[in-house]
N, C-alpha and C. Protein backbone atom coordinates (compact mmCIF):
# COMPACT_ATOMS: atom_id res chain seq x y z
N UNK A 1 79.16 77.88 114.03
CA UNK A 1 79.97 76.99 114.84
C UNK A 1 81.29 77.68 115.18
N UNK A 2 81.59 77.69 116.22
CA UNK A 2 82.81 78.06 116.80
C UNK A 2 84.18 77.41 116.54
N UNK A 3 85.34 78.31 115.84
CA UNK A 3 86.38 77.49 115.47
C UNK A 3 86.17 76.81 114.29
N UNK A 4 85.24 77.06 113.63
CA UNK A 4 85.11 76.12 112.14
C UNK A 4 84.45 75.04 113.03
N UNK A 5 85.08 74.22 111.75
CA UNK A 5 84.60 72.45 112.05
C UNK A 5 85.96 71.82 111.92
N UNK A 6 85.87 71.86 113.10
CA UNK A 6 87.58 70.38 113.39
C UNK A 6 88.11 69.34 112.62
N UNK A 7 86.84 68.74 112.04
CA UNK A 7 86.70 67.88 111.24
C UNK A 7 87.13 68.36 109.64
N UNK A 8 87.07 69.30 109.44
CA UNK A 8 86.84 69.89 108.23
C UNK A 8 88.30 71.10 108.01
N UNK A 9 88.89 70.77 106.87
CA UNK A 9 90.21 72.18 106.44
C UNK A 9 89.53 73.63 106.27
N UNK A 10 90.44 74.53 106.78
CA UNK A 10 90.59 75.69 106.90
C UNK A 10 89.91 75.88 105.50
N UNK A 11 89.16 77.08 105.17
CA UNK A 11 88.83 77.54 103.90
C UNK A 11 89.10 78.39 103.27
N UNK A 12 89.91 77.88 102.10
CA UNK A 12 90.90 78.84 101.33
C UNK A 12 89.72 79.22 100.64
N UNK A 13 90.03 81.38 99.77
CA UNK A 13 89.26 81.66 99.65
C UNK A 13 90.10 82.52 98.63
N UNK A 14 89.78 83.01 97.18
CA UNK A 14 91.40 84.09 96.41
C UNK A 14 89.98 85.86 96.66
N UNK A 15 88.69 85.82 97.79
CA UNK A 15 87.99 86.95 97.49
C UNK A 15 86.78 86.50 97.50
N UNK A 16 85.55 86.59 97.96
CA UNK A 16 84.90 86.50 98.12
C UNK A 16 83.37 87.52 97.98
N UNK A 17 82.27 87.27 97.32
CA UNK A 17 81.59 88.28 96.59
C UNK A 17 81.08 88.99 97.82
N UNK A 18 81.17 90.44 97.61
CA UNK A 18 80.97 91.18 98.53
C UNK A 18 79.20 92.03 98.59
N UNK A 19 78.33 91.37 99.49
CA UNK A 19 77.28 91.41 99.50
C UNK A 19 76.59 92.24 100.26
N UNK A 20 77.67 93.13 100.79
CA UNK A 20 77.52 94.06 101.93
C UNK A 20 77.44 93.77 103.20
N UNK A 21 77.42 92.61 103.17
CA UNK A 21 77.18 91.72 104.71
C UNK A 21 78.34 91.95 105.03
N UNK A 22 79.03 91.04 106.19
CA UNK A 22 79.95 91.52 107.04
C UNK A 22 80.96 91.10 106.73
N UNK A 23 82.50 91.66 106.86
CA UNK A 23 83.55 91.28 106.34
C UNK A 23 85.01 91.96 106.15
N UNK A 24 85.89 91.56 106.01
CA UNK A 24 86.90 92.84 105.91
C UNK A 24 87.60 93.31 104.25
N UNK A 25 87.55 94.29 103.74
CA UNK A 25 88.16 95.00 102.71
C UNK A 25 89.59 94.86 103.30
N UNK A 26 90.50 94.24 102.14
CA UNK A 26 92.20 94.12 102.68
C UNK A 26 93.01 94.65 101.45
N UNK A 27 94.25 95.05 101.79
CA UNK A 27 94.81 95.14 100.89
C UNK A 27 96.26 95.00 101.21
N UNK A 28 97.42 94.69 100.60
CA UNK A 28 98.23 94.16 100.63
C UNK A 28 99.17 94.95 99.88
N UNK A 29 100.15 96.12 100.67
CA UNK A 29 101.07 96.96 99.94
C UNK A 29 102.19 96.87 100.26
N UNK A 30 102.79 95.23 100.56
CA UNK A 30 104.39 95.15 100.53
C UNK A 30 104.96 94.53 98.99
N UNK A 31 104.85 95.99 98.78
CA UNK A 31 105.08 96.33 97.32
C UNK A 31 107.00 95.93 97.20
N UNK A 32 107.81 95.96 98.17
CA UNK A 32 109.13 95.21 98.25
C UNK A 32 109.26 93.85 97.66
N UNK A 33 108.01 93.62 98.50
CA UNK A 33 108.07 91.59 98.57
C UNK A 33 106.81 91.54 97.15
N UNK A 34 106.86 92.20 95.86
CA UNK A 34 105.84 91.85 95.01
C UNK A 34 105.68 90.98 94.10
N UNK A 35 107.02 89.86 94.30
CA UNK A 35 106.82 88.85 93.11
C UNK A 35 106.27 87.89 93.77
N UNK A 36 106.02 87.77 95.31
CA UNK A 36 105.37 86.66 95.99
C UNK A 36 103.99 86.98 96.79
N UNK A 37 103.15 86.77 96.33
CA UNK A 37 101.76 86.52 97.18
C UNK A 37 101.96 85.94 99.10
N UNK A 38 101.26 86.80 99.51
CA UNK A 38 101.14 86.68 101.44
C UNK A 38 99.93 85.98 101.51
N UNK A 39 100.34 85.30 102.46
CA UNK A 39 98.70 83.92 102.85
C UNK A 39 98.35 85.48 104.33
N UNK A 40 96.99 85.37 104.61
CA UNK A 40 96.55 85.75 105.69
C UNK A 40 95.88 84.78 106.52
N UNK A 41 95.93 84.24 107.12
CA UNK A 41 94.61 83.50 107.78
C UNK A 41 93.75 84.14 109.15
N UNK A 42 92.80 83.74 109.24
CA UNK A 42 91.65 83.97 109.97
C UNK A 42 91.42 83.23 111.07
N UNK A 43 91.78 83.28 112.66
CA UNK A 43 91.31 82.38 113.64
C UNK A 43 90.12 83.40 114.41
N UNK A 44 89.50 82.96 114.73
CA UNK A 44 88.43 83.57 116.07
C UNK A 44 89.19 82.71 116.95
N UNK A 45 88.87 83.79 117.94
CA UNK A 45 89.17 84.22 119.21
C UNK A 45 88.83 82.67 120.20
N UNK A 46 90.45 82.46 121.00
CA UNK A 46 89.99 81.22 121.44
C UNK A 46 90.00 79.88 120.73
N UNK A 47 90.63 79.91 119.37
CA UNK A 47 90.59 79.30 118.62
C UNK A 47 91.99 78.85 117.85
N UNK A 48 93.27 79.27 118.26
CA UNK A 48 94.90 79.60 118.32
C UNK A 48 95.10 78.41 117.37
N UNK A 49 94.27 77.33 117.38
CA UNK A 49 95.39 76.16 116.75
C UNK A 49 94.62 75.49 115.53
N UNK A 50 93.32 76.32 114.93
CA UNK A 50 92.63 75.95 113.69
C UNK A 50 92.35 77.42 112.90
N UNK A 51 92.52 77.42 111.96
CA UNK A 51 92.20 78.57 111.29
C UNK A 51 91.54 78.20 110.41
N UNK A 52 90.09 79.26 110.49
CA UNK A 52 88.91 79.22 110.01
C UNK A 52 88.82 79.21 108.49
N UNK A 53 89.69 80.65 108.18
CA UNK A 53 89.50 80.97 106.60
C UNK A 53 90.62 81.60 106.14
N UNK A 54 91.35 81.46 105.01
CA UNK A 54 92.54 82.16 104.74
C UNK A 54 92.64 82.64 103.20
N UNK A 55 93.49 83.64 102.56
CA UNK A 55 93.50 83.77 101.13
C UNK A 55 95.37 84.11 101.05
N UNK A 56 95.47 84.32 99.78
CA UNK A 56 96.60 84.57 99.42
C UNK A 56 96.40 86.05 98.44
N UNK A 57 97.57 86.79 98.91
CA UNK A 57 96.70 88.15 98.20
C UNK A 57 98.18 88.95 97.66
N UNK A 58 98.09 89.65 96.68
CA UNK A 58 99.38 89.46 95.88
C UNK A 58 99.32 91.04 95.98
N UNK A 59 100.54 91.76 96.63
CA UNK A 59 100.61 93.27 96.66
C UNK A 59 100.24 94.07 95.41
N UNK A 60 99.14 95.08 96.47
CA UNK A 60 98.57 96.06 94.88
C UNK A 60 97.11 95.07 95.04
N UNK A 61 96.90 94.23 95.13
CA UNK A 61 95.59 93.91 95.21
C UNK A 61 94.79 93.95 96.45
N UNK A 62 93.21 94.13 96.38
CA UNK A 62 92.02 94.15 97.55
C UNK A 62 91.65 93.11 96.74
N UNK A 63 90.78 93.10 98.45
CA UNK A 63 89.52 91.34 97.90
C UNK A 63 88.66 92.01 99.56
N UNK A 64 87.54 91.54 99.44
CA UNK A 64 87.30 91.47 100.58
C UNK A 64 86.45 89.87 100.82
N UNK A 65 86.84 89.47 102.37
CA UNK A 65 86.52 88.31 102.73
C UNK A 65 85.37 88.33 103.78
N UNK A 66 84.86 87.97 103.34
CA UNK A 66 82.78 87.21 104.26
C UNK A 66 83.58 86.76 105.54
N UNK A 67 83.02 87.46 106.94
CA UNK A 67 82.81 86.96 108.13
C UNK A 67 81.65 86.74 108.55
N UNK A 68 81.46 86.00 109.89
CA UNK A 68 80.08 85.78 110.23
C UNK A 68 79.91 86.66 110.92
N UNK A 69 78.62 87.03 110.93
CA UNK A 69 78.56 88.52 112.05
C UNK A 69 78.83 88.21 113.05
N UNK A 70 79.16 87.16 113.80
CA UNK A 70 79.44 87.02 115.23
C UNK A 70 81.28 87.15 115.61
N UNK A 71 81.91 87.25 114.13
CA UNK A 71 83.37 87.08 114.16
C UNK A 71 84.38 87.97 115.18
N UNK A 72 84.89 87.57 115.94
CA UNK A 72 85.84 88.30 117.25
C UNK A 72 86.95 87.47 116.71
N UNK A 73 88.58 87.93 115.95
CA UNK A 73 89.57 87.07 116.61
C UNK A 73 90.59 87.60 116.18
N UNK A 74 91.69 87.35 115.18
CA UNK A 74 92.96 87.67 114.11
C UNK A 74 93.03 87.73 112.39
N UNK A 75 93.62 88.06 112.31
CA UNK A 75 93.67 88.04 110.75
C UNK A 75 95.68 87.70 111.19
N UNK A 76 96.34 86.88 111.12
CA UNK A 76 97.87 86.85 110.62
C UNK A 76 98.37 86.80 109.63
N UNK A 77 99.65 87.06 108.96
CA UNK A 77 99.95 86.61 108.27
C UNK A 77 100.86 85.53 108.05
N UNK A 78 100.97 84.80 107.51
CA UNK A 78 101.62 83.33 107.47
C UNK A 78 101.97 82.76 106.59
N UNK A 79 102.04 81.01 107.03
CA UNK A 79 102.71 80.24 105.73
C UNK A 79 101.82 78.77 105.47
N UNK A 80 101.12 78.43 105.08
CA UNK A 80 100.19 76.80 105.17
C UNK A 80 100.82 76.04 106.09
N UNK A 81 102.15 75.63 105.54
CA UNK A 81 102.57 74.71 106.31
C UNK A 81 102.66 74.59 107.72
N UNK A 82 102.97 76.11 108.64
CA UNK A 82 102.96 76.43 110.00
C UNK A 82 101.10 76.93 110.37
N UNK A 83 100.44 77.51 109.30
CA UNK A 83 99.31 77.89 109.99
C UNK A 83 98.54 76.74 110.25
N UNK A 84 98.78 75.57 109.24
CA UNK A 84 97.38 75.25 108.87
C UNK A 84 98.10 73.79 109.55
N UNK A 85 99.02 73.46 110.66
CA UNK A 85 99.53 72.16 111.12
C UNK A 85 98.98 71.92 112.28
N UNK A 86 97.63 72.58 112.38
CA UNK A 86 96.58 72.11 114.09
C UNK A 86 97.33 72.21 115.23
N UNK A 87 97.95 73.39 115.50
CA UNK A 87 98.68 73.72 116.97
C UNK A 87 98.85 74.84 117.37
N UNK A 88 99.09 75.96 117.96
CA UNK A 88 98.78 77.03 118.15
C UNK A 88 100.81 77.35 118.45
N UNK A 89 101.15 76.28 118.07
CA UNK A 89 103.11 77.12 118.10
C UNK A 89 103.18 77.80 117.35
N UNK A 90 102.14 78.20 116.39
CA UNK A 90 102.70 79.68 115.64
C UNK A 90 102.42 80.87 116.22
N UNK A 91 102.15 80.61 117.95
CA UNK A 91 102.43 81.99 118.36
C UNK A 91 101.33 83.62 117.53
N UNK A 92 100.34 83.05 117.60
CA UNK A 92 99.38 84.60 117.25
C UNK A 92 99.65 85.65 117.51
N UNK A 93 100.39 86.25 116.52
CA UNK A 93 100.37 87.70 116.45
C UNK A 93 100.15 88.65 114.97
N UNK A 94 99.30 89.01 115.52
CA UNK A 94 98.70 90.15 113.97
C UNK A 94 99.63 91.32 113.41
N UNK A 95 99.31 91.45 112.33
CA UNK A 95 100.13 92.82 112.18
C UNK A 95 99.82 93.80 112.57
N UNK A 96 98.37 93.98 112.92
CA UNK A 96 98.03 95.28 113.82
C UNK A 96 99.08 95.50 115.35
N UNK A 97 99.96 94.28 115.88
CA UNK A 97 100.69 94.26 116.45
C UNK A 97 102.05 94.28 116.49
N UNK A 98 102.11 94.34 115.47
CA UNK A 98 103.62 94.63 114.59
C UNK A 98 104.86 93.72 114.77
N UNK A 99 104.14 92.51 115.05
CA UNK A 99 104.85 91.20 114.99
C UNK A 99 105.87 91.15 113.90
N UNK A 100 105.44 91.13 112.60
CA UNK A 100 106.18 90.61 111.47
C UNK A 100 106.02 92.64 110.66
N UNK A 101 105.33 92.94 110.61
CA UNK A 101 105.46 93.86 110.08
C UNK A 101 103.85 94.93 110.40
N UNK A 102 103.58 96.22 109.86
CA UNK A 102 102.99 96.76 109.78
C UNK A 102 101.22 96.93 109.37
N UNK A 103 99.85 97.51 109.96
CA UNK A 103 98.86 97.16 109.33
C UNK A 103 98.04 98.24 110.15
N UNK A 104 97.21 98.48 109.38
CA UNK A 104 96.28 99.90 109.76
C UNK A 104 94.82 99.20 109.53
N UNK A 105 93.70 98.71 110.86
CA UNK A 105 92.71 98.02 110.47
C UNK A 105 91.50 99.29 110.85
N UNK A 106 90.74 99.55 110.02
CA UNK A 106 89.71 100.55 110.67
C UNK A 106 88.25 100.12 110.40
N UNK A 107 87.36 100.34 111.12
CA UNK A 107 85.88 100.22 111.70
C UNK A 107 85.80 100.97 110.14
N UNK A 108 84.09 100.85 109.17
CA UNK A 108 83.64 101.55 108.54
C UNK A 108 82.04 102.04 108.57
N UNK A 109 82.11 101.73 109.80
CA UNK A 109 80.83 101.95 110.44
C UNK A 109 80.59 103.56 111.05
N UNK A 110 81.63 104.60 110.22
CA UNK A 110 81.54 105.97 110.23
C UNK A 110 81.78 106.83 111.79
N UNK A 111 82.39 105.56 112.56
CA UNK A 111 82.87 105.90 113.91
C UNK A 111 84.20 106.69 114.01
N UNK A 112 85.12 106.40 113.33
CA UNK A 112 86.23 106.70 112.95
C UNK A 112 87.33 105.97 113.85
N UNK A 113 86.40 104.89 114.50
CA UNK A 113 87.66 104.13 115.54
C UNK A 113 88.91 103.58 114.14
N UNK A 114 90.15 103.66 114.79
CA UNK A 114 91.32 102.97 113.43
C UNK A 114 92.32 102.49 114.46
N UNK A 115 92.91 101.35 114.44
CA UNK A 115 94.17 100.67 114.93
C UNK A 115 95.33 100.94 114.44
N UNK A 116 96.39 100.72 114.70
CA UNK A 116 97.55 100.29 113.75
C UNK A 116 98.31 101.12 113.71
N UNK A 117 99.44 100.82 112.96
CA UNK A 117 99.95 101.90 112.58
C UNK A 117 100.89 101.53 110.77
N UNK A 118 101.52 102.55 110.34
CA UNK A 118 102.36 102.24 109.03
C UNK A 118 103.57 101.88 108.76
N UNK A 119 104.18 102.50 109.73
CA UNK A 119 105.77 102.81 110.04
C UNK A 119 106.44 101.25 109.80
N UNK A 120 107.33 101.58 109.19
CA UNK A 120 108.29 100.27 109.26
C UNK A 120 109.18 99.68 110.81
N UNK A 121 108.49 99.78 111.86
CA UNK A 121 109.41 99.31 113.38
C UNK A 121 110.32 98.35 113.16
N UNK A 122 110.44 97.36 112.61
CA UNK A 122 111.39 96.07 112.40
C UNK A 122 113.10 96.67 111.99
N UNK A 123 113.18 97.68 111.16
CA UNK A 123 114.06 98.60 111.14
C UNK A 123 115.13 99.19 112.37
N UNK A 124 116.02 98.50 112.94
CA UNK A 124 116.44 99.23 114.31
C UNK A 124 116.11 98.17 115.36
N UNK A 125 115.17 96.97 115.19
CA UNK A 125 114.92 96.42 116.27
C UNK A 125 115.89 95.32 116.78
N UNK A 126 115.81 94.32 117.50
CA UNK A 126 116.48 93.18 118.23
C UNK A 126 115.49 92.29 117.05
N UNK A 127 115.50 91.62 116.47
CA UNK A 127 115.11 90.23 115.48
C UNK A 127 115.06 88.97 116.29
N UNK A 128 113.88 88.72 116.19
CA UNK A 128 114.12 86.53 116.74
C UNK A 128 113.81 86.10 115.22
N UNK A 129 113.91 84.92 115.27
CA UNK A 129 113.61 84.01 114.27
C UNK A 129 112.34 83.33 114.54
N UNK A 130 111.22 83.66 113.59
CA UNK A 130 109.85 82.44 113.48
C UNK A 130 110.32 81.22 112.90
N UNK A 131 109.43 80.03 113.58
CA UNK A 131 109.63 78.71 113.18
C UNK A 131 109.45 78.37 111.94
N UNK A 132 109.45 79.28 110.86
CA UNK A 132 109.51 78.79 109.61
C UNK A 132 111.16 79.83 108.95
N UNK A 133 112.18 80.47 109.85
CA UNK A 133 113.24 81.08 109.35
C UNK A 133 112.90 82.71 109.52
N UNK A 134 112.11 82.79 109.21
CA UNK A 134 112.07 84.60 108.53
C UNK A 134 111.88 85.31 110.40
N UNK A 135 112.59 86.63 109.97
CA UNK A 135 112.66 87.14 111.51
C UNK A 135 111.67 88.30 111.47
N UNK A 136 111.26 88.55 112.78
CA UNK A 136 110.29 89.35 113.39
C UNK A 136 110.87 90.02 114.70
N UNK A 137 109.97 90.53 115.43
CA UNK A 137 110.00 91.30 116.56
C UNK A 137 110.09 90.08 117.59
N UNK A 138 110.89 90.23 118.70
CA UNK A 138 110.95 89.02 120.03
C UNK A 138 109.47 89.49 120.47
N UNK A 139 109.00 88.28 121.04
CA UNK A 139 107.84 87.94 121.71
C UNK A 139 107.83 89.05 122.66
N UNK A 140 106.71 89.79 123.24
CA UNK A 140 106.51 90.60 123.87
C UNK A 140 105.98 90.78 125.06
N UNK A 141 104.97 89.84 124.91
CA UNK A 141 103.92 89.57 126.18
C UNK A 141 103.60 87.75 126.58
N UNK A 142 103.40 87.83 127.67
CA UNK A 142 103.45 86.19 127.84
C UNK A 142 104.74 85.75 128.41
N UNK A 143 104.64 84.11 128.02
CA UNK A 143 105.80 83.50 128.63
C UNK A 143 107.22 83.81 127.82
N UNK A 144 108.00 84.00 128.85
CA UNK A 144 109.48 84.36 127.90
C UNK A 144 109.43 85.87 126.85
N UNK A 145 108.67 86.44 127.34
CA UNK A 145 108.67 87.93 126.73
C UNK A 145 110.10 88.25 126.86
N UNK A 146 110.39 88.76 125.79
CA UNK A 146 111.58 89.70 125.56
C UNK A 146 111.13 91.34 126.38
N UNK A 147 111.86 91.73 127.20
CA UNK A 147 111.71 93.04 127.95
C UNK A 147 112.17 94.42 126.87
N UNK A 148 113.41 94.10 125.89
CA UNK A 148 114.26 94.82 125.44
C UNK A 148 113.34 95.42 124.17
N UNK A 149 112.37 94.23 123.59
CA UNK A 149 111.85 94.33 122.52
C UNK A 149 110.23 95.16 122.93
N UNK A 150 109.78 95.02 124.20
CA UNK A 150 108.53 95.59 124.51
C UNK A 150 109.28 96.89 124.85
N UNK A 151 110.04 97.24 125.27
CA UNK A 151 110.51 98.62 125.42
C UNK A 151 110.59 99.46 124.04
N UNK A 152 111.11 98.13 123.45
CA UNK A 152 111.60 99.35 121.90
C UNK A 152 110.19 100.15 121.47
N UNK A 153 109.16 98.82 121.22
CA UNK A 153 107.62 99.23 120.78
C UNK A 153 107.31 99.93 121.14
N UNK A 154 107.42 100.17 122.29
CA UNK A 154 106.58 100.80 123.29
C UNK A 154 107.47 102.31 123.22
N UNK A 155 108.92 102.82 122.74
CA UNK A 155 109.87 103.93 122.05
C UNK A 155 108.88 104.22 120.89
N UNK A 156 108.32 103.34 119.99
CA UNK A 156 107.76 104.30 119.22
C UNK A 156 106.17 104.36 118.57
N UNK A 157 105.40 103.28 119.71
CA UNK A 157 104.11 103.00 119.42
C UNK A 157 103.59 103.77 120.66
N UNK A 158 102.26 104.03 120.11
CA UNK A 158 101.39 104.16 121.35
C UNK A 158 100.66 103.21 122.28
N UNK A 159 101.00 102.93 123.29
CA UNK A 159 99.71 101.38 124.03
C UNK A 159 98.45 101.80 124.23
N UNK A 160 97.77 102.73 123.70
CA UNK A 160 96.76 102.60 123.48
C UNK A 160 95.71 102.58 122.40
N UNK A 161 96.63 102.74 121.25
CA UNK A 161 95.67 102.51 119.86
C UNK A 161 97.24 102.00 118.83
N UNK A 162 98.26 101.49 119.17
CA UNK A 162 99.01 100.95 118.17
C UNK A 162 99.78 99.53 119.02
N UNK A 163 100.20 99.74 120.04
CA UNK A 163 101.23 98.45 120.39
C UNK A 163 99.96 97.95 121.50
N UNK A 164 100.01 96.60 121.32
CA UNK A 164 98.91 96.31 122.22
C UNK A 164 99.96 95.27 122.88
N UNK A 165 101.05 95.42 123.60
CA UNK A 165 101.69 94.71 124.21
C UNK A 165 101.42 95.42 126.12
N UNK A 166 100.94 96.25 126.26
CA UNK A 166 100.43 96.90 127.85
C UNK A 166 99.13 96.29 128.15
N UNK A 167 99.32 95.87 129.01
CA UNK A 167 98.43 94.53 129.77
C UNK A 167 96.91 95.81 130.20
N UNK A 168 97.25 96.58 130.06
CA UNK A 168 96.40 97.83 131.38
C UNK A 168 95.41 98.21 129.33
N UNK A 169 95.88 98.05 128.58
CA UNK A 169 95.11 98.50 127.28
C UNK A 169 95.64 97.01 126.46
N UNK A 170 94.02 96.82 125.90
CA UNK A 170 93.56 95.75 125.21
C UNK A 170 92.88 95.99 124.16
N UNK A 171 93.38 96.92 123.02
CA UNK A 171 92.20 98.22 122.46
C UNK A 171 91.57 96.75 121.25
N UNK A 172 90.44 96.85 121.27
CA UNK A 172 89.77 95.86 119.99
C UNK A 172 88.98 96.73 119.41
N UNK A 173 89.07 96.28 118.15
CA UNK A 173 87.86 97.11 117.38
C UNK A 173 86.91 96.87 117.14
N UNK A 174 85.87 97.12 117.06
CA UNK A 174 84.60 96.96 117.06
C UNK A 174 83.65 97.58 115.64
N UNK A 175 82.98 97.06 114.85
CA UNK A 175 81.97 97.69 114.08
C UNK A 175 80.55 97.53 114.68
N UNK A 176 79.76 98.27 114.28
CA UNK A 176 78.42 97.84 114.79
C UNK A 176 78.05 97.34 113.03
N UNK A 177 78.69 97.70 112.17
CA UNK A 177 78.09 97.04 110.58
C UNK A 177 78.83 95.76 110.11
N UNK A 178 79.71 95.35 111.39
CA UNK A 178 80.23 94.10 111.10
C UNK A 178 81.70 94.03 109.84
N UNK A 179 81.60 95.39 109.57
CA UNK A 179 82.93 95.57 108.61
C UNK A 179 83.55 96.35 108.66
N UNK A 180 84.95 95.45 108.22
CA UNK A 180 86.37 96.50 108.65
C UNK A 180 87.08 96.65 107.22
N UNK A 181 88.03 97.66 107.64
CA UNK A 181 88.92 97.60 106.53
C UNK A 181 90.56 97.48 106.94
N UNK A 182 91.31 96.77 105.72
CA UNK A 182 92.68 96.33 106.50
C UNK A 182 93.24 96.71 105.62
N UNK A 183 94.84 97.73 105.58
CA UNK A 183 95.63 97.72 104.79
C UNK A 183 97.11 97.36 105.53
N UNK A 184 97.72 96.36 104.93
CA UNK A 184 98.86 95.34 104.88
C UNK A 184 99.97 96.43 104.84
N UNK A 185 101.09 96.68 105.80
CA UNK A 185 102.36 97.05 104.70
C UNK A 185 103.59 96.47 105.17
N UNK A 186 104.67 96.67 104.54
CA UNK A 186 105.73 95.57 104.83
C UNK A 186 106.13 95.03 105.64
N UNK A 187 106.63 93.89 105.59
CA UNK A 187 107.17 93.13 106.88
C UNK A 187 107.69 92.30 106.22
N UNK A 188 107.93 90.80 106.55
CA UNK A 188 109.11 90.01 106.69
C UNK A 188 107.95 88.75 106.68
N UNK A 189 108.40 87.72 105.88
CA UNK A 189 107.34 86.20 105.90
C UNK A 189 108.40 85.64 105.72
C-alpha cells in the first residue's frame, strides 16, 4: 500500500532483522551530538505528510531497516512531534541534501553508484531556523528559495552527485538488490 495506511501510526522500529531482503544499513556518526539519539523517518515518494517507518539511532550505532522492494522516497532526519503531525510543513529535505547536515547513501548492488557527501557545509553558511528551533541551510529550491544559500552549495557541492538543488540534475539512486547503505554525519536537530 502506498503511503502506509492513513488510518494507522507511522512504524517505529529500534532495527529490524536483517534477512537479506531489501533495506538500508545506517549508521549514525554525529559523534558531537552523542548523549542524544536522532529519529530518522521514512516517507515514499509522494507521500510528504505521513511517514511510513522511523527509528531512533544513537551515534556509533548501525541497524538496518526492512523496505518494501517497491520503496522510492526519503529517509530525514527529525523530531516526532513535527514528523509525525500529518502535514508535509516539515519541508522534506534529506541529508543526502545537506539540509540539516551531512550523509553519504550508496547502492550495494556492486555498481559503485554513491550520493552525498561528508563535509561539514553548515559551517560558513547563512542559517534559517526549522519549525521546531534548531537551524539549517535556507530553503533552496521551490517556493521562497533562498538564492544566497543555493549559491553557497552549489561553492562547494557538486549538482550532479552531491547538491541536488539544480533543477537540470535529479541524481536518485537506484539498487537493482533493493539495498542501500547510509552513513549519518553531523548536523544540527
Amino acid at each position: 500500500m502506498r503511503c502506509g495506511n492513513y488510518s494507522k501510526s507511522a512504524i517505529f522500529t529500534t532495527g529490524d532483522y536483517d534477512d537479506g531482503g531489501p533495506g538500508v544499513v545506517m549508521r549514525d556518526l554525529d559523534y558531537p551530538n552523542r548523549r542524544q539519539g536522532h529519529y530518522y523517518f521514512f516517507y515514499e515518494n509522494d507521500c510528504d505528510d505521513h511517514a511510513w517507518k522511523y527509528t531512533l539511532l544513537k551515534p556509533g550505532v548501525e541497524v538496518f531497516i526492512s523496505v518494501r522492494p517497491s520503496f522510492a522516497g526519503r529517509i530525514v532526519r527529525g523530531n516526532p512531534i513535527d514528523s509525525l503531525d500529518g502535514t508535509a510543513l516539515h519541508n522534506l529535505g534529506t541529508w543526502v541534501e545537506g539540509y540539516d547536515g551531512a550523509a553519504v547513501l550508496s547502492s550495494t548492488d556492486g555498481s559503485g553508484v554513491v550520493t552525498g557527501f561528508s563535509e561539514n557545509i553548515l559551517m560558513g553558511a547563512t542559517l534559517t531556523n526549522k519549525s521546531d528551533g534548531s537551524t539549517v541551510l535556507g530553503k533552496t529550491v521551490g517556493d521562497e528559495a533562498n538564492f544566497a544559500t543555493a549559491q553557497y552549495e552549489l561553492g562547494l557541492l557538486d549538482p550532479t552527485t552531491q547538491a541536488f538543488i539544480v533543477q537540470a540534475y535529479k541524481p536518485m539512486i537506484a539498487t537493482t538488490n533493493g539495498r542501500w547503505d547510509l552513513t549519518l554525519y553531523p548536523g544540527t536537530y
